[in-house]
N, C-alpha and C. Protein backbone atom coordinates (compact mmCIF):
# COMPACT_ATOMS: atom_id res chain seq x y z
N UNK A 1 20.03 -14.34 10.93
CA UNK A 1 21.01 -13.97 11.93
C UNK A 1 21.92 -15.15 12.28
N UNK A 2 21.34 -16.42 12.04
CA UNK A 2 22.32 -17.19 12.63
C UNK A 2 23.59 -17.88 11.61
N UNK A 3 23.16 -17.41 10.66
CA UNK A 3 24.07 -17.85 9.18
C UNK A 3 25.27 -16.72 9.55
N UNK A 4 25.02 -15.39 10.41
CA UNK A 4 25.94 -14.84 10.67
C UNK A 4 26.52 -14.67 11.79
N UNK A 5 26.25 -15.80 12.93
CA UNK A 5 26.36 -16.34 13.87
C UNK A 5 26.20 -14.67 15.17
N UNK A 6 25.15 -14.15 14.84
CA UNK A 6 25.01 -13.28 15.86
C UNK A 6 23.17 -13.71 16.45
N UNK A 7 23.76 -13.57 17.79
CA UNK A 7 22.50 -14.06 19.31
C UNK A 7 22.49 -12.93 19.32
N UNK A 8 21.10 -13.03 19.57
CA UNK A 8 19.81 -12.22 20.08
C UNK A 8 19.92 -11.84 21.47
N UNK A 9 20.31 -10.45 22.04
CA UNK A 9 20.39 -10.53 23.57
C UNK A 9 18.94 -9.49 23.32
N UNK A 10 18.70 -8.66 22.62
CA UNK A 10 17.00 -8.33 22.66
C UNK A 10 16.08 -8.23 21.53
N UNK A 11 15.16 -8.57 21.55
CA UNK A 11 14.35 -8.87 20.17
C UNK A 11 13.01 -8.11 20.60
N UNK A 12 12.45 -7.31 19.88
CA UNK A 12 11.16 -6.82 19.84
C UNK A 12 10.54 -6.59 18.79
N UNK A 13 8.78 -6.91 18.77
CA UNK A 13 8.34 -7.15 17.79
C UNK A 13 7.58 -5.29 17.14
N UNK A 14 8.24 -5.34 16.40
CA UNK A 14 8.26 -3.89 15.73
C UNK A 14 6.39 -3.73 15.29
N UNK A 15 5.43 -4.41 15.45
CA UNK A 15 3.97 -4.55 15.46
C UNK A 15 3.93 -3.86 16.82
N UNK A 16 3.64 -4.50 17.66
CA UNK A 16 3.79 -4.28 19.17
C UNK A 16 4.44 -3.04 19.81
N UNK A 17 5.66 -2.89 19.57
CA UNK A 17 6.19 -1.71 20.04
C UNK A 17 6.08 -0.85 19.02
N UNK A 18 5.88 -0.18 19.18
CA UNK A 18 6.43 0.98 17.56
C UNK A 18 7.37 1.98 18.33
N UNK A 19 8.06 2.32 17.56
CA UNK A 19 8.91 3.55 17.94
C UNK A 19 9.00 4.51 16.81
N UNK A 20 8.39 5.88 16.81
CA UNK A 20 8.18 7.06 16.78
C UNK A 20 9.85 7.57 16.38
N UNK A 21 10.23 9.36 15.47
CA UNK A 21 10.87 9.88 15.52
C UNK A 21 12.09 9.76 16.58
N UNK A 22 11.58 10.30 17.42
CA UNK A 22 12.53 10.69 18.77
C UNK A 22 12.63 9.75 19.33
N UNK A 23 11.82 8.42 19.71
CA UNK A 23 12.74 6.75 19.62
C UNK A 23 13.83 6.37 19.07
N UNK A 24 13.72 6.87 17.46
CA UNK A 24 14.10 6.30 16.37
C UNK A 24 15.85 6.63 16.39
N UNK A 25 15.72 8.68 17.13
CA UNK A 25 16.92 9.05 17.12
C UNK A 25 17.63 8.59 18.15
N UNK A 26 17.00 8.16 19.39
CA UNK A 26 17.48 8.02 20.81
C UNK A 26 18.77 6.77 20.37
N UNK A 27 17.94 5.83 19.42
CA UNK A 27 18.76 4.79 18.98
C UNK A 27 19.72 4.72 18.51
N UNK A 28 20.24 6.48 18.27
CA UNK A 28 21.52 6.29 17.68
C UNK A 28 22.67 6.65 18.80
N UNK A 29 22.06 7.19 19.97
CA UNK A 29 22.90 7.64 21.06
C UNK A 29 24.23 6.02 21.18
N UNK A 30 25.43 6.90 21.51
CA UNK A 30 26.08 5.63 21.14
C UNK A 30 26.98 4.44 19.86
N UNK A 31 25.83 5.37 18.95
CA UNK A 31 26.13 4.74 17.62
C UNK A 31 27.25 5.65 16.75
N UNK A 32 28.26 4.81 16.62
CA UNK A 32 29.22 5.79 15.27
C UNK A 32 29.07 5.54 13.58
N UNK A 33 28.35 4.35 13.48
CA UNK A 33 28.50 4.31 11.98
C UNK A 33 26.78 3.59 11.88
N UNK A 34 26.08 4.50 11.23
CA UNK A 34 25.23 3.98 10.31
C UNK A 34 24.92 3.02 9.06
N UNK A 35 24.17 1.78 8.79
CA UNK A 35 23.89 1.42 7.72
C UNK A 35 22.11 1.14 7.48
N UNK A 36 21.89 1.73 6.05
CA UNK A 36 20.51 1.32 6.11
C UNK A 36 20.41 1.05 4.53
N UNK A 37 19.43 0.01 4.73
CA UNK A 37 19.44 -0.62 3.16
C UNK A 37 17.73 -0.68 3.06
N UNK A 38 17.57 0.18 1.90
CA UNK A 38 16.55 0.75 0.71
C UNK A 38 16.67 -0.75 -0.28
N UNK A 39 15.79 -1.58 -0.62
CA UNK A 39 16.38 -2.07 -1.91
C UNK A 39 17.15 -3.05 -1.50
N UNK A 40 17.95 -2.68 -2.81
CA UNK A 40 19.34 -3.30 -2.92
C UNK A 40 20.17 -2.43 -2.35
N UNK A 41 20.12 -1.07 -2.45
CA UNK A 41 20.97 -0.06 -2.08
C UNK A 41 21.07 0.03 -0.54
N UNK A 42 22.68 0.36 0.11
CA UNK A 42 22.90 0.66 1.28
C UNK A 42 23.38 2.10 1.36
N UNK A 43 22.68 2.29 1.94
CA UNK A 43 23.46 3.74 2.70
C UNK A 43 24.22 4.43 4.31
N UNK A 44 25.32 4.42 3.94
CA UNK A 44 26.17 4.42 4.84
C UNK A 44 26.18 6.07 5.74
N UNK A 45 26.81 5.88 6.85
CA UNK A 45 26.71 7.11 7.67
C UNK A 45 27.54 6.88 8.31
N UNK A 46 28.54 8.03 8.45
CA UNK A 46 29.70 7.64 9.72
C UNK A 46 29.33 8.66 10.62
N UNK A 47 28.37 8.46 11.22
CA UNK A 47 27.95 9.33 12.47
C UNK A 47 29.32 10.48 13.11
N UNK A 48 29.91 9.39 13.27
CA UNK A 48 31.17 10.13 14.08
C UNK A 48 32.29 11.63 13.49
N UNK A 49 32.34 11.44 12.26
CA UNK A 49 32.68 12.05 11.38
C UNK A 49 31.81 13.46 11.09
N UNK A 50 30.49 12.66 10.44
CA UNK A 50 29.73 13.65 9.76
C UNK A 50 28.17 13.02 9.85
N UNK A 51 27.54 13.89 11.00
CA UNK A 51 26.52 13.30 11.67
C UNK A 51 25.67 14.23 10.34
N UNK A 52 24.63 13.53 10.12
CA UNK A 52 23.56 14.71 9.13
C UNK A 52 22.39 15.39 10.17
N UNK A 53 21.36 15.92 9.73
CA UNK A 53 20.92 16.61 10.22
C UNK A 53 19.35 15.53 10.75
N UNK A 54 19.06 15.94 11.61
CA UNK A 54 17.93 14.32 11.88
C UNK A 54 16.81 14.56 10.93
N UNK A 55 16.53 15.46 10.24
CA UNK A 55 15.54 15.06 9.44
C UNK A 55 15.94 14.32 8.30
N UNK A 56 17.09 13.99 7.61
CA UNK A 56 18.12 13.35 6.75
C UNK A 56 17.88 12.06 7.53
N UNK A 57 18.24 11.48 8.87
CA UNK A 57 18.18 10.59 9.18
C UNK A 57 16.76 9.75 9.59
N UNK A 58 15.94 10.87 9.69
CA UNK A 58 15.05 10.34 9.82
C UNK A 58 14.34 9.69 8.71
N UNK A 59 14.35 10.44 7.45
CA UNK A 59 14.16 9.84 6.28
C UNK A 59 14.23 8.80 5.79
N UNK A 60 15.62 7.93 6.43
CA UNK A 60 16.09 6.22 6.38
C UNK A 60 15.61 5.54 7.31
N UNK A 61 15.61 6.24 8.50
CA UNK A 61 15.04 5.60 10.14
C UNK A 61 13.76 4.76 9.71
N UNK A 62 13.18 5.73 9.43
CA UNK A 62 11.36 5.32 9.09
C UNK A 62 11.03 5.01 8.42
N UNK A 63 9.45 4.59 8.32
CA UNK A 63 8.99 3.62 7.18
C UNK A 63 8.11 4.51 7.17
N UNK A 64 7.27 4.29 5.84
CA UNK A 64 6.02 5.19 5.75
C UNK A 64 4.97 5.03 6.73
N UNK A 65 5.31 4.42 7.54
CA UNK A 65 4.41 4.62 8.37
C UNK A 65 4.76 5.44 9.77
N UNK A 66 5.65 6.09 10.04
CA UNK A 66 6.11 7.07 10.68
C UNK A 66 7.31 6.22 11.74
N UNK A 67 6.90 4.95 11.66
CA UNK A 67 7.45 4.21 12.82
C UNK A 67 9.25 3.65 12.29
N UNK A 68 10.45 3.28 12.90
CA UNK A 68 11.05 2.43 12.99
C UNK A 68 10.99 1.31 12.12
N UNK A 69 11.90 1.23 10.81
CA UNK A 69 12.07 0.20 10.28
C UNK A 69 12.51 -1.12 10.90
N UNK A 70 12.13 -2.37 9.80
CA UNK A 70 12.00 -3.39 11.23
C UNK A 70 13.15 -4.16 9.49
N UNK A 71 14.30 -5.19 9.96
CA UNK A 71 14.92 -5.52 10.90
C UNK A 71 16.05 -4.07 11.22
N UNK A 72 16.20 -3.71 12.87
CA UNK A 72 16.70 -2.80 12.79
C UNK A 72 18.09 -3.49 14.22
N UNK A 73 19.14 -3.25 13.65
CA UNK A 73 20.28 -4.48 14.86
C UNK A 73 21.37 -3.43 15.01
N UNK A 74 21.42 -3.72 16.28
CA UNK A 74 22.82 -3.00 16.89
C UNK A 74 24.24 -3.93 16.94
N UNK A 75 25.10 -3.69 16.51
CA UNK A 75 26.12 -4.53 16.82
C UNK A 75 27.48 -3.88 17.60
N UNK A 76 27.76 -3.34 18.73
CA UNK A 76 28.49 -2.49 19.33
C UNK A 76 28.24 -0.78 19.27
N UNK A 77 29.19 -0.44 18.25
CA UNK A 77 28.66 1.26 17.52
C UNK A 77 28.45 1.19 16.38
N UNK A 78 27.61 0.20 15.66
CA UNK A 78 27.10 0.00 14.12
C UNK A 78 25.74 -0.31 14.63
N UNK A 79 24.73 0.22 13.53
CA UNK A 79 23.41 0.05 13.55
C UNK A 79 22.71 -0.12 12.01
N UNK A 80 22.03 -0.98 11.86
CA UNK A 80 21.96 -1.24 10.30
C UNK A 80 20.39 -1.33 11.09
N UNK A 81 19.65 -1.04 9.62
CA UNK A 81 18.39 -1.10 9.64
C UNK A 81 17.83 -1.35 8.38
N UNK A 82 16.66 -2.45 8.49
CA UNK A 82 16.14 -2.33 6.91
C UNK A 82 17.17 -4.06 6.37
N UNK A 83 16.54 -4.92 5.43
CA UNK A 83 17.34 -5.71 5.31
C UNK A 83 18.03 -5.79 3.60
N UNK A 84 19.22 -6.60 4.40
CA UNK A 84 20.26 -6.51 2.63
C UNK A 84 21.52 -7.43 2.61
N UNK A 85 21.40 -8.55 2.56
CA UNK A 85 22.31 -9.18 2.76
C UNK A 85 24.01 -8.97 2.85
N UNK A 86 24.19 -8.44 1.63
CA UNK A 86 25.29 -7.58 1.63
C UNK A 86 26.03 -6.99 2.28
N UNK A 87 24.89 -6.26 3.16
CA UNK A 87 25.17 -4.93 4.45
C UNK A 87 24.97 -5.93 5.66
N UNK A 88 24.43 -6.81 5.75
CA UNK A 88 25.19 -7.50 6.95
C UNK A 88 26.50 -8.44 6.80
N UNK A 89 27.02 -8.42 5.42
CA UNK A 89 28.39 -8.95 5.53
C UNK A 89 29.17 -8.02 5.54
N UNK A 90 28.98 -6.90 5.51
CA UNK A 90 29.51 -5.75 5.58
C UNK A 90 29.47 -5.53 7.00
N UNK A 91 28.58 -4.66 7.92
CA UNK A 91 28.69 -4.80 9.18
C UNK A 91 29.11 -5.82 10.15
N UNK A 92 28.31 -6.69 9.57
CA UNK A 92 28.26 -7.96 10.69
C UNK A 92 29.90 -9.00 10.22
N UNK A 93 30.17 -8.96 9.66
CA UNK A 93 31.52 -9.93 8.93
C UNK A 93 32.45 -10.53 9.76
C-alpha cells in the first residue's frame, strides 16, 4: 500500500473478523465500480451501469471458505478485492 501511497484509515484482520455473504454485499452499498483479481486475472464490474445478480458477485466476494476475501480496499466508489498488482495501478493510480 505504501508504494501506492494510500493510508490506512481502517484495517481489519480478516482471521478475526470474518464477514459472511450479506457482509460481503453490504460492502458494496456505495460502491460503483468493482475490481477483483483471481490469479493474474482481474475482473471488472461497473456496478453502476450493470449491477449482476449477487450470487455472480458473490462468487468473486468469497473465498472458499464462505468468508470475504482478504486484501479487500475501498478507495472512494471503487472496491478491489483479492491481490494483483496491476489492478491496483489500475484502481489505485
Amino acid at each position: 500500500m505504501s508504494k501506492h501511497q494510500i493510508e490506512t484509515v481502517d484495517q481489519v484482520d480478516a482471521r478475526k473478523d470474518r464477514r459472511d455473504g450479506a457482509a460481503a454485499l453490504a460492502l458494496l452499498k456505495g460502491i460503483d465500480e468493482l475490481f477483483v483479481a483471481k490469479g493474474k486475472k482481474v475482473v471488472h464490474f461497473d456496478l453502476k451501469k450493470a449491477r449482476p445478480d449477487d450470487e455472480t458477485l458473490l462468487a468473486h466476494l468469497l473465498g472458499p471458505t464462505g468468508n470475504l476475501r482478504a486484501p479487500t480496499i475501498r478507495r472512494g466508489k471503487k472496491l478491489a478485492v483479492g491481490f494483483e498488482e496491476a489492478m491496483y495501478q489500475q484502481v489505485f493510480g
